[in-house]
PDB file of N, CA and C in Angstrom:
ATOM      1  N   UNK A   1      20.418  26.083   7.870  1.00  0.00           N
ATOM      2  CA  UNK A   1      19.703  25.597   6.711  1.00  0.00           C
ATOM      3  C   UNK A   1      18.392  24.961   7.154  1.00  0.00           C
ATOM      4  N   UNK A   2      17.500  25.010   6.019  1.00  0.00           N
ATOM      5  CA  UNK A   2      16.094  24.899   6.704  1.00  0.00           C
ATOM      6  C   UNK A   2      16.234  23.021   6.352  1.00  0.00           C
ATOM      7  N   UNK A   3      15.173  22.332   6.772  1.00  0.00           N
ATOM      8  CA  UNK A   3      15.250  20.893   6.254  1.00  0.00           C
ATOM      9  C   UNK A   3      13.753  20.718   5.616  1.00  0.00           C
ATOM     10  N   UNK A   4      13.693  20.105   4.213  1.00  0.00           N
ATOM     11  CA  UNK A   4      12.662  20.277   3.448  1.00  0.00           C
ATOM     12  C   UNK A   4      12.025  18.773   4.269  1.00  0.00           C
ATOM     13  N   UNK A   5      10.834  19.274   4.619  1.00  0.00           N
ATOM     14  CA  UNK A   5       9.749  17.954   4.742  1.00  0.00           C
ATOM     15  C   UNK A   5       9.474  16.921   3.425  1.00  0.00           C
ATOM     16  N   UNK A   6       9.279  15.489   3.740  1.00  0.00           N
ATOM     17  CA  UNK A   6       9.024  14.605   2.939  1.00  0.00           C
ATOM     18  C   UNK A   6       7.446  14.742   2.995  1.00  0.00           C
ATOM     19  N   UNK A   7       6.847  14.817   1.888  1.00  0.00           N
ATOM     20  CA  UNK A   7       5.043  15.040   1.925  1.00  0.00           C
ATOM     21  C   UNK A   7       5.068  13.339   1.907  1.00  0.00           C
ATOM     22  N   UNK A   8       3.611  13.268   3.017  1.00  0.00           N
ATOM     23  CA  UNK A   8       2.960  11.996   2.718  1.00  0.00           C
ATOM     24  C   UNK A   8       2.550  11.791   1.133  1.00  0.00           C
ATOM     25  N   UNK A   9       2.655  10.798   0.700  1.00  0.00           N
ATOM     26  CA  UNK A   9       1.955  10.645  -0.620  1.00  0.00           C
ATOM     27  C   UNK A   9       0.971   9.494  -0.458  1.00  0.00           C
ATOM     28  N   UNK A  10      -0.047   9.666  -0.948  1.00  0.00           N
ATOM     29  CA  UNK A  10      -1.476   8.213  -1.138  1.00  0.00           C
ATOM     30  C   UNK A  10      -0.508   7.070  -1.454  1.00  0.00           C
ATOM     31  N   UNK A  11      -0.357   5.650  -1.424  1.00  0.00           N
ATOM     32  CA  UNK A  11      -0.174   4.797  -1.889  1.00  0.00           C
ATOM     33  C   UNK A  11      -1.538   3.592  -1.560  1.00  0.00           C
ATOM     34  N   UNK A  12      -1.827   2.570  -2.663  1.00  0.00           N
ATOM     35  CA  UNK A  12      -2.440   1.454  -2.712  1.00  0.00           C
ATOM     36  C   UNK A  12      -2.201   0.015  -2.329  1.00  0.00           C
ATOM     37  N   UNK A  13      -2.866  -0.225  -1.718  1.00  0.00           N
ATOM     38  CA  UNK A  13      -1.888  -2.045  -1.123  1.00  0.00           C
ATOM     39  C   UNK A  13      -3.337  -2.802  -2.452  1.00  0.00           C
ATOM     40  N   UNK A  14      -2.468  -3.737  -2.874  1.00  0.00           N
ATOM     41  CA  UNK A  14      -3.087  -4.243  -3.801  1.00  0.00           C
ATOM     42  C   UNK A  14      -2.797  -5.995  -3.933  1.00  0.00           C
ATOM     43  N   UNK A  15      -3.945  -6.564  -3.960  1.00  0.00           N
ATOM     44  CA  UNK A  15      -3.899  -7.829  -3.417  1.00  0.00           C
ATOM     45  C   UNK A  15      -3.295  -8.402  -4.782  1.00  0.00           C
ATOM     46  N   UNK A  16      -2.139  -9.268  -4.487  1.00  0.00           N
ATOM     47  CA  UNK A  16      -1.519  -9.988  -5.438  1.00  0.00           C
ATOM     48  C   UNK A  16      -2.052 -11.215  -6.215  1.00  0.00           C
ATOM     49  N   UNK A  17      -3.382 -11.768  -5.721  1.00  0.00           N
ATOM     50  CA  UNK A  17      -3.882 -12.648  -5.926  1.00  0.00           C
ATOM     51  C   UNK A  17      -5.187 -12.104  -7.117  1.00  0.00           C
ATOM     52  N   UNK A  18      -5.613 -11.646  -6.725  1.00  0.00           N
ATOM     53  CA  UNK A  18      -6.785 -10.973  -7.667  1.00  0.00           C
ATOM     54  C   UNK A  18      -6.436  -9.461  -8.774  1.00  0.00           C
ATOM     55  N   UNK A  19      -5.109  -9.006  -8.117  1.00  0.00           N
ATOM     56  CA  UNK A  19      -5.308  -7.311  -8.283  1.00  0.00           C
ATOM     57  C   UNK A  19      -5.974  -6.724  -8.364  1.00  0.00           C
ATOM     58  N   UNK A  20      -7.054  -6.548  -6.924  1.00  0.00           N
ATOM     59  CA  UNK A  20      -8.140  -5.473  -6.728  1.00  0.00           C
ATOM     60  C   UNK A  20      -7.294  -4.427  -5.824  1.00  0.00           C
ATOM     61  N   UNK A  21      -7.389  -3.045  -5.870  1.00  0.00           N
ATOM     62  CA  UNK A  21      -7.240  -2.031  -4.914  1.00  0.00           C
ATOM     63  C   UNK A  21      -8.151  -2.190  -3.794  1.00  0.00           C
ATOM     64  N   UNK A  22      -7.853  -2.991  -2.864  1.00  0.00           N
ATOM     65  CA  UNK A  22      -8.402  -3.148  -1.851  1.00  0.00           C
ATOM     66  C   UNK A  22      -7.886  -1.966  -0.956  1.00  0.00           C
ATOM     67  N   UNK A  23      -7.095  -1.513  -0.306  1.00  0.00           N
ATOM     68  CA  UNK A  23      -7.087  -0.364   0.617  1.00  0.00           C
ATOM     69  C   UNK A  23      -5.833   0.842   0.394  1.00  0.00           C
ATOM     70  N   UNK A  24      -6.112   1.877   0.682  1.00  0.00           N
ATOM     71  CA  UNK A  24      -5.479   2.711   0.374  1.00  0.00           C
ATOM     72  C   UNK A  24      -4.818   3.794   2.024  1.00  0.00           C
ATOM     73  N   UNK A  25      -3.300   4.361   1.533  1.00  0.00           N
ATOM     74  CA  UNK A  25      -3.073   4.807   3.040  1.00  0.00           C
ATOM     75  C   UNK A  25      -1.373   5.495   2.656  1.00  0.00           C
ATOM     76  N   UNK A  26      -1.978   6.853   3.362  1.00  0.00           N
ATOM     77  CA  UNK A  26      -0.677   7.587   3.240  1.00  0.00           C
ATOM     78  C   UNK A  26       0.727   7.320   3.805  1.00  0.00           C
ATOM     79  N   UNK A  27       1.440   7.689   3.208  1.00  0.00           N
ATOM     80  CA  UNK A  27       2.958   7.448   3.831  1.00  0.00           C
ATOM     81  C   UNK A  27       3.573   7.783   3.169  1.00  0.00           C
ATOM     82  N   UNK A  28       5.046   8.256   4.357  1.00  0.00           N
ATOM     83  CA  UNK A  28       6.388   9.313   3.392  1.00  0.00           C
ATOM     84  C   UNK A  28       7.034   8.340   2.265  1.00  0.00           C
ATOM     85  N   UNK A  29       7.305   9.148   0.970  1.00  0.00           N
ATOM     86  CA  UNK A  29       8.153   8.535   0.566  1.00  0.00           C
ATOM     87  C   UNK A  29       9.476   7.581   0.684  1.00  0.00           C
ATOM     88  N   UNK A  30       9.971   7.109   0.246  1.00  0.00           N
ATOM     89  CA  UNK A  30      11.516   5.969   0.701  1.00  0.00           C
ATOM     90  C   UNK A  30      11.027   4.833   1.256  1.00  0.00           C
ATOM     91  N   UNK A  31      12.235   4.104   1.378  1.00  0.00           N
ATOM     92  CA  UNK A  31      11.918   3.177   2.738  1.00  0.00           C
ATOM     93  C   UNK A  31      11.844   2.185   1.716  1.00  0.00           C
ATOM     94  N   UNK A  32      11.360   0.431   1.967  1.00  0.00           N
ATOM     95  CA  UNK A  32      11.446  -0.629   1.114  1.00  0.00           C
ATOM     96  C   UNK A  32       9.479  -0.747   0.718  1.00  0.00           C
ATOM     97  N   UNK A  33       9.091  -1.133   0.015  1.00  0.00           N
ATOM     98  CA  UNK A  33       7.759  -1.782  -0.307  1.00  0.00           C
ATOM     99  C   UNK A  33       6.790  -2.005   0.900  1.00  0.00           C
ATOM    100  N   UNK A  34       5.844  -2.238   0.878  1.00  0.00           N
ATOM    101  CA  UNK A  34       5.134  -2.220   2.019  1.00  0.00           C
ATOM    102  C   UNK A  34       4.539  -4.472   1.311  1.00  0.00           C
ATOM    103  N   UNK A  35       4.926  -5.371   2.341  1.00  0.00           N
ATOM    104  CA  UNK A  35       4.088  -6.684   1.811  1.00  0.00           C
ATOM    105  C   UNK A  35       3.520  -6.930   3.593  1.00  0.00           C
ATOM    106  N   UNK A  36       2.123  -7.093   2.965  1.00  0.00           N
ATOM    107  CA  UNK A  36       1.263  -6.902   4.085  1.00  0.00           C
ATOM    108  C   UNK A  36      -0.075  -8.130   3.612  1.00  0.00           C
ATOM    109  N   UNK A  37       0.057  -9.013   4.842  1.00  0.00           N
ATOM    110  CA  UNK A  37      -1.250 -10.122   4.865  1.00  0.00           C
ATOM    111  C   UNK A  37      -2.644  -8.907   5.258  1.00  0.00           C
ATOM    112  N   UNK A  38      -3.349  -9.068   4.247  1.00  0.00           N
ATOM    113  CA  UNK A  38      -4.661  -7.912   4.459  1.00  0.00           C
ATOM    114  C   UNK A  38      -5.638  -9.060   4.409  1.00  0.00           C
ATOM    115  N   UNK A  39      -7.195  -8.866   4.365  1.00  0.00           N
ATOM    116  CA  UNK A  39      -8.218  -9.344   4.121  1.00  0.00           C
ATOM    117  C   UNK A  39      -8.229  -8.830   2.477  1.00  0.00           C
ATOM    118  N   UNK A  40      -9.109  -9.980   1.951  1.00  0.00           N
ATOM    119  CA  UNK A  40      -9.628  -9.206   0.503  1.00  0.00           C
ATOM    120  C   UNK A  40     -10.593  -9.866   0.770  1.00  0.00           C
ATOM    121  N   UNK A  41     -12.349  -9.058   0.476  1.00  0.00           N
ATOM    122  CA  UNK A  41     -13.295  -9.587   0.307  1.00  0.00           C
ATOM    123  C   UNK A  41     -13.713 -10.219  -1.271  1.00  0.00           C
ATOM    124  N   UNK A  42     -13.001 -10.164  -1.940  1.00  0.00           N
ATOM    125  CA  UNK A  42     -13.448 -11.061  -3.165  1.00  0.00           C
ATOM    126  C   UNK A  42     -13.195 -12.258  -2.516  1.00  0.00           C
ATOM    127  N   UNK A  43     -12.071 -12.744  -2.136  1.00  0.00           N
ATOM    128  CA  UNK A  43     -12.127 -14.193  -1.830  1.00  0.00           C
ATOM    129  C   UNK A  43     -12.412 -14.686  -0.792  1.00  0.00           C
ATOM    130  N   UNK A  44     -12.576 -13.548  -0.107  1.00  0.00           N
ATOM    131  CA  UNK A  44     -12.936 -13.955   1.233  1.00  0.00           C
ATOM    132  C   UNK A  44     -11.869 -14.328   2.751  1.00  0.00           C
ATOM    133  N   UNK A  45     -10.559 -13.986   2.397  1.00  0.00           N
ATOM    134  CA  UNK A  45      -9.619 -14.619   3.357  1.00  0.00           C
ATOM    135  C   UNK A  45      -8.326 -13.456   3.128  1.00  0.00           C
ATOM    136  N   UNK A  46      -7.389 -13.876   4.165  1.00  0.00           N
ATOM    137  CA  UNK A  46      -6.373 -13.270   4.105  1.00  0.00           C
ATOM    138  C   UNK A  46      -5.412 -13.430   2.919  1.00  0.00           C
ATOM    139  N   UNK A  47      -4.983 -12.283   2.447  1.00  0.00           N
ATOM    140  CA  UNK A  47      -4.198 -12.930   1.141  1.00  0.00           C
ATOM    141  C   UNK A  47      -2.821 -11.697   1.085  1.00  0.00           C
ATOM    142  N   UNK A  48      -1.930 -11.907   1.072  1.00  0.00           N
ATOM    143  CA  UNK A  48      -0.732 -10.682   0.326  1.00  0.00           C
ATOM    144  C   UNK A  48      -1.299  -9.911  -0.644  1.00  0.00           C
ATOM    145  N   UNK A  49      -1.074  -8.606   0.205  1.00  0.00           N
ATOM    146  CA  UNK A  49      -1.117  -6.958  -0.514  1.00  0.00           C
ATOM    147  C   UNK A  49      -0.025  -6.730  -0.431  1.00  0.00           C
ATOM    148  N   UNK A  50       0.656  -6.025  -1.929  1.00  0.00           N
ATOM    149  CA  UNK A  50       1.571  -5.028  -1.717  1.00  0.00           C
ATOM    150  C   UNK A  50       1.918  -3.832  -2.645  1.00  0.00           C
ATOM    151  N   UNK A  51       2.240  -2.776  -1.829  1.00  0.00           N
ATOM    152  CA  UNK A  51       1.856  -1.254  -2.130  1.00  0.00           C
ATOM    153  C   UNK A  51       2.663  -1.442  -3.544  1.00  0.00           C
ATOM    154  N   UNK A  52       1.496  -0.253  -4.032  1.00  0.00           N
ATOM    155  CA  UNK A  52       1.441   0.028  -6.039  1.00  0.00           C
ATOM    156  C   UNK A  52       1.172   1.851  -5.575  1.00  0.00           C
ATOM    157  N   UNK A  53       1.850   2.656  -6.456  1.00  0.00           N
ATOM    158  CA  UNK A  53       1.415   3.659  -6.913  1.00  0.00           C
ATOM    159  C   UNK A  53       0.500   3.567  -7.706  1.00  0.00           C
ATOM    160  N   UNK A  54      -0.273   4.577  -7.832  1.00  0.00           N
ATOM    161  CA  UNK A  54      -1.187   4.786  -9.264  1.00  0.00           C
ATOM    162  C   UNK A  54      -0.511   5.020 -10.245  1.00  0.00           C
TER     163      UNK A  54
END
């Protein structure tokens, strides 16, 4: 039996503080949420992103 590949799909890390789409970045489906300390330049500092579909 063949094994079907999981396609990368786009996802958005999106700063919880402002909700701007600050950066965007492929990856396989599954797995838990992505919560990630990013930069956001609106405020200027490190702040929690975490991945949003469109």
């Amino acid at each position: 039996m063949a094994k079907s590949k999981k396609k990368a799909e786009t996802v958005y890390l999106v700063c919880e503080e402002t909700g701007d789409y600050n950066y965007t970045l492929r990856r396989k489906s599954g797995g838990e949420k992505l919560r990630i300390s990013k930069y956001s330049s609106r405020l200027r500092r490190h702040t929690i992103h975490v991945e949003k579909k469109k």
